[in-house]
Protein backbone atom coordinates (compact mmCIF):
# COMPACT_ATOMS: atom_id res chain seq x y z
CA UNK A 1 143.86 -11.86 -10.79
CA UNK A 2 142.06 -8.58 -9.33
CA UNK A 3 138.91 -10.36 -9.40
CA UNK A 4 140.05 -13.35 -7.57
CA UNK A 5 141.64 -10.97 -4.97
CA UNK A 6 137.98 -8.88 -4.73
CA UNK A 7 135.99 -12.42 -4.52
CA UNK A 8 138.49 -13.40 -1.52
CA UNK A 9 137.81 -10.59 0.15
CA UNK A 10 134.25 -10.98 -0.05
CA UNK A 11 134.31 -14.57 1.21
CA UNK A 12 136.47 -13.49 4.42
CA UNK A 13 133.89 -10.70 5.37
CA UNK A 14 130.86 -12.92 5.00
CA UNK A 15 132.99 -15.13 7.33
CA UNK A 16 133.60 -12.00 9.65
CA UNK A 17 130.33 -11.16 9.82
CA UNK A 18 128.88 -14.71 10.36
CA UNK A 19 131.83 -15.15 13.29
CA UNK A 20 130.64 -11.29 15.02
CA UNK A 21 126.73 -12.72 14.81
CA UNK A 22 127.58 -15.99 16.55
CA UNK A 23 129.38 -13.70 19.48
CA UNK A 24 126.66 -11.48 19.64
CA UNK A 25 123.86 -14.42 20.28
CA UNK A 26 126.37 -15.47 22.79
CA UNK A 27 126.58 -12.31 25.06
CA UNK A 28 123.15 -11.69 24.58
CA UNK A 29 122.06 -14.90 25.78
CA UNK A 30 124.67 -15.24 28.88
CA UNK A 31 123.22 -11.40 29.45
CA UNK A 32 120.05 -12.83 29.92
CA UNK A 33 120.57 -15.58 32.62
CA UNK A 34 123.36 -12.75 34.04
CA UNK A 35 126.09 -15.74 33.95
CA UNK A 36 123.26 -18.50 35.84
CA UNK A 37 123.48 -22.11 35.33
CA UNK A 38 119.58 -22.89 35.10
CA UNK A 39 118.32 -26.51 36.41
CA UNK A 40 115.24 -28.59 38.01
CA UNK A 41 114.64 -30.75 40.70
CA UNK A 42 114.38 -33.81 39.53
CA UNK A 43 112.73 -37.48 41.43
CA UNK A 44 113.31 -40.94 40.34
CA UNK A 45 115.46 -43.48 42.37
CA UNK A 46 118.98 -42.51 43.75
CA UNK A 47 122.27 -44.77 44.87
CA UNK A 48 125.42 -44.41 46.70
CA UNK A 49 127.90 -46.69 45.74
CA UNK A 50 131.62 -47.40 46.31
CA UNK A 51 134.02 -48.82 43.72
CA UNK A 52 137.19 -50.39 44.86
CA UNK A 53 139.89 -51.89 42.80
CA UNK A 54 141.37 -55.08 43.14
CA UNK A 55 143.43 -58.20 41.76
CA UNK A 56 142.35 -61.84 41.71
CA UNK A 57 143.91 -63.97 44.05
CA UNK A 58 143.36 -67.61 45.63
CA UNK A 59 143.92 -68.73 48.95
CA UNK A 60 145.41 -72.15 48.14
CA UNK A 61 148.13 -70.80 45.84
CA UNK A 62 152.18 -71.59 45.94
CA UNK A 63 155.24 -71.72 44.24
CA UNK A 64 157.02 -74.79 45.30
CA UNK A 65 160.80 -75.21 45.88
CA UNK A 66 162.80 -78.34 47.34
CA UNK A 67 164.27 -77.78 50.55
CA UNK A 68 167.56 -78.76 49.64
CA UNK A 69 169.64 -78.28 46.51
CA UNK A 70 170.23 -81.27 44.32
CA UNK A 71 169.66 -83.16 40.83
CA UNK A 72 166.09 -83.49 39.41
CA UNK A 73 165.54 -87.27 39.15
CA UNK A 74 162.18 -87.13 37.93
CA UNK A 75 158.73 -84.64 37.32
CA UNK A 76 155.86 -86.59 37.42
CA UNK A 77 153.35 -84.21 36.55
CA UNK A 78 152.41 -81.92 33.54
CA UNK A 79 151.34 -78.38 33.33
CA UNK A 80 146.96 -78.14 33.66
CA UNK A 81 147.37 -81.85 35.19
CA UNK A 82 144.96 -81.97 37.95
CA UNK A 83 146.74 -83.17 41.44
CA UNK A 84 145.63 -84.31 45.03
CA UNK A 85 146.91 -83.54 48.38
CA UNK A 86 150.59 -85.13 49.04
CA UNK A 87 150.51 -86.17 45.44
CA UNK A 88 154.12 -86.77 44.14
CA UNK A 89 155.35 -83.75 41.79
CA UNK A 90 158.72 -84.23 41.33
CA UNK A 91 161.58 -85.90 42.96
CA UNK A 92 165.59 -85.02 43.24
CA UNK A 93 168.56 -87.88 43.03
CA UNK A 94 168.27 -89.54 46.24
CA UNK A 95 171.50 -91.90 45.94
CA UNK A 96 173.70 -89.65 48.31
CA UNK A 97 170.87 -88.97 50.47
CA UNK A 98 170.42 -92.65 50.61
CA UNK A 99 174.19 -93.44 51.75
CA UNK A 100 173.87 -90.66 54.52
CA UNK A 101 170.81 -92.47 55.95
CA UNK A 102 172.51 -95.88 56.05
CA UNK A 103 175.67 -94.19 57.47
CA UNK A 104 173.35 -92.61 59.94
CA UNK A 105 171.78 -95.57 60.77
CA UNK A 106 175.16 -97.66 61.41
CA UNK A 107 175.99 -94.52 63.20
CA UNK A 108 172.86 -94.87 65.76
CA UNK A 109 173.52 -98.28 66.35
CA UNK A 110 177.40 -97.90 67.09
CA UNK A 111 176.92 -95.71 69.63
CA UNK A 112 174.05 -97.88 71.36
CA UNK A 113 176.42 -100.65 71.39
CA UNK A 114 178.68 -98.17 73.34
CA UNK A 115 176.03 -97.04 75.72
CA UNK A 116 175.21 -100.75 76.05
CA UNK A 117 178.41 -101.49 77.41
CA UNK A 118 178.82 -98.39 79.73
CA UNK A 119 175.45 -99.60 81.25
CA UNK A 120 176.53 -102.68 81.77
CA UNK A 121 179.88 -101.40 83.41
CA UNK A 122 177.68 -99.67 86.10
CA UNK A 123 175.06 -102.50 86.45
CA UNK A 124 174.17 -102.68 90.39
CA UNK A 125 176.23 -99.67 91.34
CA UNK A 126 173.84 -96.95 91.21
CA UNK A 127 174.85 -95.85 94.77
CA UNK A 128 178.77 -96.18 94.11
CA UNK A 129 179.16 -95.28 90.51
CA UNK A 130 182.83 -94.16 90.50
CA UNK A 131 183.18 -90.79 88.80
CA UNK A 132 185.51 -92.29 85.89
CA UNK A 133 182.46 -94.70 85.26
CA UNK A 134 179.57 -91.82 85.33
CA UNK A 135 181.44 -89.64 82.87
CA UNK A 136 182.69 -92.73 80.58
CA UNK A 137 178.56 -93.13 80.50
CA UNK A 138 177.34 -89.86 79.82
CA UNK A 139 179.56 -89.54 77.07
CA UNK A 140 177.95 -92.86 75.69
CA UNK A 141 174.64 -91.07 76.20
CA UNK A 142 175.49 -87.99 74.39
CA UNK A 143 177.03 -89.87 71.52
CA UNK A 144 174.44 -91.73 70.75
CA UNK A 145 171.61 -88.84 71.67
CA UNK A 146 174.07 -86.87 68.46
CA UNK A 147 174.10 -90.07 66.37
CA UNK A 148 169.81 -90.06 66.87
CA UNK A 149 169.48 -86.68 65.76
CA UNK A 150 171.50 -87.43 62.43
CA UNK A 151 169.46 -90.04 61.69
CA UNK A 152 166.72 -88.04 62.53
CA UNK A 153 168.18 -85.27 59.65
CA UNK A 154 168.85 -87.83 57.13
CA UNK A 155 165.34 -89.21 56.98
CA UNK A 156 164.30 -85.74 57.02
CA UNK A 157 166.15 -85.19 53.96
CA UNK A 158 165.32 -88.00 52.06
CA UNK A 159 161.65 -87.21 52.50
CA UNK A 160 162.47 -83.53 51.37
CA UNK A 161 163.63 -85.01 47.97
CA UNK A 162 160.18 -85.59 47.25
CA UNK A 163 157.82 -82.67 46.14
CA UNK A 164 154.37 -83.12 46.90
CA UNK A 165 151.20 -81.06 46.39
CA UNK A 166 149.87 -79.40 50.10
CA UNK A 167 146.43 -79.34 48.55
CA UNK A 168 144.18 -80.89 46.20
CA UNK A 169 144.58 -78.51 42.72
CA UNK A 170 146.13 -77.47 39.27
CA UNK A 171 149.93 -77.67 38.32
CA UNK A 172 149.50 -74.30 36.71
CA UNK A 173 153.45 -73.71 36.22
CA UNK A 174 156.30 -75.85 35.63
CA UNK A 175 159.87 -74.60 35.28
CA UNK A 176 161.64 -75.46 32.74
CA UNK A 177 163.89 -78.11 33.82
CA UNK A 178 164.39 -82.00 33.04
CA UNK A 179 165.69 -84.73 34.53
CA UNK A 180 169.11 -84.45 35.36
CA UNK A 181 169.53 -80.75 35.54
CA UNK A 182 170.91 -79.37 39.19
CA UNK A 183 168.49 -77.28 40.88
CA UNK A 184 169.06 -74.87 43.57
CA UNK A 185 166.91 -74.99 46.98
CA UNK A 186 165.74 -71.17 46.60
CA UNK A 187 164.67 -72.22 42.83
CA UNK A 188 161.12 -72.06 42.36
CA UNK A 189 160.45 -75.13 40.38
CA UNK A 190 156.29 -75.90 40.40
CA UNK A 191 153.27 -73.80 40.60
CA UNK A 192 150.25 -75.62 42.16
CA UNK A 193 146.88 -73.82 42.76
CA UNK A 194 143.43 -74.58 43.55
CA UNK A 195 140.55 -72.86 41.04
CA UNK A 196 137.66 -73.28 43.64
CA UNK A 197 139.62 -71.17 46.50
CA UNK A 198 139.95 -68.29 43.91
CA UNK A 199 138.64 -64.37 45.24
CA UNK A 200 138.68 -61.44 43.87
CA UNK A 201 140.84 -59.07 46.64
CA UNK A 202 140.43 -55.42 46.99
CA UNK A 203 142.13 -53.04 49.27
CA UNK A 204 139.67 -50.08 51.24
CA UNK A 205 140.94 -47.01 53.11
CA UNK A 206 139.72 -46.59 56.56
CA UNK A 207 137.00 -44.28 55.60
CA UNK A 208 135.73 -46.98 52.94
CA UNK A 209 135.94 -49.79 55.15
CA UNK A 210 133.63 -48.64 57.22
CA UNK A 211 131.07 -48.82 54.72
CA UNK A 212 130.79 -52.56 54.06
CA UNK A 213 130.52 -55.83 55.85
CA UNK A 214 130.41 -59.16 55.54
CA UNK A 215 128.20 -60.85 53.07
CA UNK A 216 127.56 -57.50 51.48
CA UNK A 217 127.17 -58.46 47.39
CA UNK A 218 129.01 -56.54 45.03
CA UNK A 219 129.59 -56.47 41.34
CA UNK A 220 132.74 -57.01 39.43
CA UNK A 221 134.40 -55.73 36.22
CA UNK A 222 137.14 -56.86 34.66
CA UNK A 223 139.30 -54.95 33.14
CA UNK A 224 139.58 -57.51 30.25
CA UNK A 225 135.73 -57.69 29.91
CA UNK A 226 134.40 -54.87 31.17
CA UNK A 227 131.13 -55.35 29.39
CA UNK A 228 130.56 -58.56 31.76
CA UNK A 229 130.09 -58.34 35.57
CA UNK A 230 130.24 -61.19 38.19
CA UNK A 231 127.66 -61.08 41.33
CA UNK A 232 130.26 -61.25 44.44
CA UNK A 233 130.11 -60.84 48.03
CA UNK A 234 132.46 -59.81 50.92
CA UNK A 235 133.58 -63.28 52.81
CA UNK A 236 136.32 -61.14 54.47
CA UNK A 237 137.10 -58.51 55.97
CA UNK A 238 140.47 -57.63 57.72
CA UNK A 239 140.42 -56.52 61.62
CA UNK A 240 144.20 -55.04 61.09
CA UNK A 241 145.51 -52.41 58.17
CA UNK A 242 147.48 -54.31 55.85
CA UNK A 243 151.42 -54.43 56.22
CA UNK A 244 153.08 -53.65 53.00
CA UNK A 245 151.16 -50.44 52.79
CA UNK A 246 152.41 -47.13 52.97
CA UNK A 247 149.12 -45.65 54.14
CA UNK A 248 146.36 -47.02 56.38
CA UNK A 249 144.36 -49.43 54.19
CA UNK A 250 142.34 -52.74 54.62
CA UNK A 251 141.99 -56.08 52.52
CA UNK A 252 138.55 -57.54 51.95
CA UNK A 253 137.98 -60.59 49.91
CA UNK A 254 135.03 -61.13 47.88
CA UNK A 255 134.19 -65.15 46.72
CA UNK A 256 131.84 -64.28 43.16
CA UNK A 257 129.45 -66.79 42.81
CA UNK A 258 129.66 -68.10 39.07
CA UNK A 259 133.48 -68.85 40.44
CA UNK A 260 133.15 -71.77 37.34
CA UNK A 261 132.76 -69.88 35.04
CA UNK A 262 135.08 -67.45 36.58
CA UNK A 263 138.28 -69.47 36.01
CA UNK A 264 137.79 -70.52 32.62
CA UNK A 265 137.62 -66.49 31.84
CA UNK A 266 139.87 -64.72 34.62
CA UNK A 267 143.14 -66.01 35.87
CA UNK A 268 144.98 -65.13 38.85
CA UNK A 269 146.84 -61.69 38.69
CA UNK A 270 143.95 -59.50 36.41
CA UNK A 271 142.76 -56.14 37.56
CA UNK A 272 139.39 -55.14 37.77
CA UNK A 273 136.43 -53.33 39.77
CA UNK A 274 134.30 -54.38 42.34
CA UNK A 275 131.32 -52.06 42.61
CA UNK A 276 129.15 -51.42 46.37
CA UNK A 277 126.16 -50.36 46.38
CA UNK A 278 126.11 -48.36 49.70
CA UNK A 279 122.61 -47.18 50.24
CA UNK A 280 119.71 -46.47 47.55
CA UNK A 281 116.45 -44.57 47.86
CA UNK A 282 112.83 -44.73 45.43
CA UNK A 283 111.32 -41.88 44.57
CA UNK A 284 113.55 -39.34 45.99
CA UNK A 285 114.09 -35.54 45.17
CA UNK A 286 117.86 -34.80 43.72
CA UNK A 287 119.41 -32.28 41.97
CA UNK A 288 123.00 -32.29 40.03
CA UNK A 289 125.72 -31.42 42.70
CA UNK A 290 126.82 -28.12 41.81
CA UNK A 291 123.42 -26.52 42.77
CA UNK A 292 123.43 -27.03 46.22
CA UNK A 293 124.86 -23.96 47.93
CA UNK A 294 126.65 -24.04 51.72
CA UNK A 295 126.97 -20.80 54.22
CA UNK A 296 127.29 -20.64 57.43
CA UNK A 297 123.45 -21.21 57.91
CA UNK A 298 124.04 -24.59 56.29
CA UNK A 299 122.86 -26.28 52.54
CA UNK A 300 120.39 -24.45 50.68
CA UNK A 301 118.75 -24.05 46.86
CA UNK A 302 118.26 -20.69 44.74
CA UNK A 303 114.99 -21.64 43.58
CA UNK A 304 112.72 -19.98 41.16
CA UNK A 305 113.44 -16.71 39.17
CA UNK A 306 113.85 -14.57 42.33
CA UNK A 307 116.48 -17.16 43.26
CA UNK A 308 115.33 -17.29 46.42
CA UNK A 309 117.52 -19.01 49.35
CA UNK A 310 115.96 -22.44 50.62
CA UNK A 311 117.23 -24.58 53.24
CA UNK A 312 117.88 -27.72 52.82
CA UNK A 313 119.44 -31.19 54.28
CA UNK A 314 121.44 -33.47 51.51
CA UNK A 315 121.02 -37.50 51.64
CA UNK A 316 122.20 -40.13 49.44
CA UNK A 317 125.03 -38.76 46.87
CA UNK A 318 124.82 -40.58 43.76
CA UNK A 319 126.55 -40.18 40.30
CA UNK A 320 127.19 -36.20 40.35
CA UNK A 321 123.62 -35.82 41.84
CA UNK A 322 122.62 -35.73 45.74
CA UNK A 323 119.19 -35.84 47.01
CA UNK A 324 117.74 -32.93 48.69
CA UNK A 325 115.22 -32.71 51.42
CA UNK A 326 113.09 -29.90 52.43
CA UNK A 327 110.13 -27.09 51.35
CA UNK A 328 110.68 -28.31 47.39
CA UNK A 329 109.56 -30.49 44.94
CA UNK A 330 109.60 -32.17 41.42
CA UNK A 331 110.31 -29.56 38.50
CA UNK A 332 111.14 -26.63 40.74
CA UNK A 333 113.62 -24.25 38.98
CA UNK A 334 116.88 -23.81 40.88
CA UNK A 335 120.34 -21.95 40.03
CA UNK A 336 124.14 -21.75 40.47
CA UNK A 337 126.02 -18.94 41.74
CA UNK A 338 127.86 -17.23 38.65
C-alpha cells in the first residue's frame, strides 16, 4: 500500500510540473508580443454581399371557398390533377337554388304584367295623369325593379354553386369532404396553385433595400438542401414598407431560373437564403477587421514592429475582412491594440 501511495504521488508531481511548464511558455510568449495580435496585409479578390431570408411563395396561389353555405353535390377533381382557367372543381346541391330562380323568375314576370297594366291605365295621359294613377304606377315600377334584382340574386347564386379554378394550375389541396356532406361558406374546401408563378420572397430593412435593384441575380439556399443553390434574380421590388410589419421593412421577389426543377424539389412555405453579392473588387489589399484602428484623425494600421500609426481609407467589407487603401502593401506586418 505505501508504495502505491509514493508512486501516486510521483505521477501527480510529474503532472504539476508538466502543467507549471505549459504556463510558463505561455507568459513568456504573450510577454514577448506584450499582449499584440500579430497579422499581414493580405491581396487577392474581395466581396460585399447581403444575405436575406425568405419563404417561397407564388403569385397565383388560393384557397377556395363557396360563397354560400350548402351540400357538396359533387368534386370533380383530384389532388396533383392539373386544371385550366374556369375549370369546374366542385359543385354544391343546386335543387333549392333552382326553385328560388324559377320563383324569381315567375316573380319578374308578375310584376311586369302589373306594370303592363298600370301603363296601359295612363296610355295618352301623360299631361293629365291623375295622382291616384301616377302612384298606382310607380309602385308597379318599383315592384317589378325589386322582383329584377331577385332574379338577378338567384342566378347569382346558382352560378356560385359552382367552384371553378381563376387560373390555369395544380389542385394541390383538397379537404376532406364527399358528396353529400354540408359545408360552410367560410370553409376552405380546395387549394389551387400555379408552379410556373412560384418566387422565392424575402423581406429587406430600409438600409438593405437600398442596396439592390431590379434584375440584380442572387443565389439561393434552402434550408432543406443547403448544399444546392438556385441562380435567382430580383423581378420586384416594393415602393411601400410592408403592412403586417412591426418595423420598417420591404418585400422583394426573386423568380430563380431553373423554376422546373425548382418545384419538383421546393414547395411553397420552405425557408431559405438568398445571397447578394453587393460589390466585389480583384486584386485588392485587405486585412481581417479587428486591425483597423479609428481616432479622431480617422482609420489607420499599426504597421511594422515600431507599430507605427498609418492612415488609411476602408472599401469593400467582406467576410470579417475589409480592404484597406493607402501608403501599404502585400505582406506588411500590422497589429491590434492589446
Amino acid at each position: 500500500m505505501l508504495k502505491r501511495t509514493k508512486g501516486w504521488l510521483k505521477l501527480k508531481k510529474f503532472w504539476a510540473i508538466v502543467i507549471v511548464g505549459i504556463l510558463i511558455t505561455l507568459f513568456i510568449s504573450r510577454q514577448g508580443n506584450n499582449g499584440w495580435a500579430k497579422g499581414v496585409i493580405q491581396k487577392g479578390d474581395i466581396k460585399e454581399e447581403l444575405t436575406l431570408s425568405g419563404v417561397v411563395e407564388a403569385d397565383e396561389h388560393i384557397k377556395l371557398v363557396f360563397s354560400t353555405s350548402g351540400k357538396i353535390a359533387s368534386v370533380d377533381v383530384i389532388e396533383g390533377q392539373k386544371v385550366a382557367k374556369n375549370q369546374q372543381l366542385a359543385k354544391l346541391d343546386t335543387t333549392l337554388l333552382h326553385a328560388d330562380y324559377e320563383r324569381a323568375v315567375s316573380d319578374l314576370r308578375d310584376a311586369q304584367s302589373t306594370v303592363d297594366r298600370a301603363l296601359d291605365s295612363v296610355k295618352n295621359h301623360d299631361k293629365d295623369e291623375s295622382f291616384t294613377q301616377k302612384e298606382t304606377r310607380t309602385q308597379a315600377e318599383v315592384a317589378r325593379d325589386k322582383a329584377y334584382r331577385n332574379l338577378v340574386k338567384a342566378q347569382q347564386n346558382l352560378a356560385e354553386a359552382v367552384l371553378r379554378s381563376p387560373f390555369d394550375g395544380i389542385v394541390s389541396q383538397i379537404v376532406d369532404i364527399k358528396p353529400g356532406i354540408n359545408i360552410i361558406y367560410t370553409q376552405s374546401f380546395i387549394e389551387v396553385i400555379n408552379p410556373e408563378t412560384i418566387y422565392f420572397s424575402v423581406a429587406a430593412d430600409q438600409t438593405d433595400v437600398s442596396k439592390i435593384t431590379l434584375g440584380q441575380p442572387a443565389d439561393i439556399v434552402f434550408d432543406i438542401d443547403q448544399d444546392k443553390s438556385y441562380s435567382a434574380e430580383i423581378i420586384f421590388v416594393a415602393l411601400t414598407p410592408k403592412l403586417d410589419e412591426t418595423s420598417t421593412v420591404y418585400k422583394v421577389k426573386l423568380k430563380v431560373a431553373e423554376v422546373e426543377n425548382l418545384v419538383s424539389n421546393i414547395k411553397v412555405g420552405m425557408t431559405g437564403d438568398a445571397n447578394f453579392t453587393i460589390s466585389e473588387k480583384a486584386n485588392a489589399l485587405f486585412v481581417e477587421e479587428k486591425f483597423v484602428q479609428q481616432d479622431k484623425s480617422g482609420e489607420y494600421l499599426l504597421t511594422g514592429a515600431n507599430k507605427e500609426k498609418v492612415n488609411i481609407e476602408t472599401g469593400i467589407e467582406g467576410d470579417g475582412v475589409v480592404e484597406v487603401i493607402g501608403n501599404v502593401h502585400e505582406g506588411q506586418e500590422i497589429y491590434d491594440q492589446p
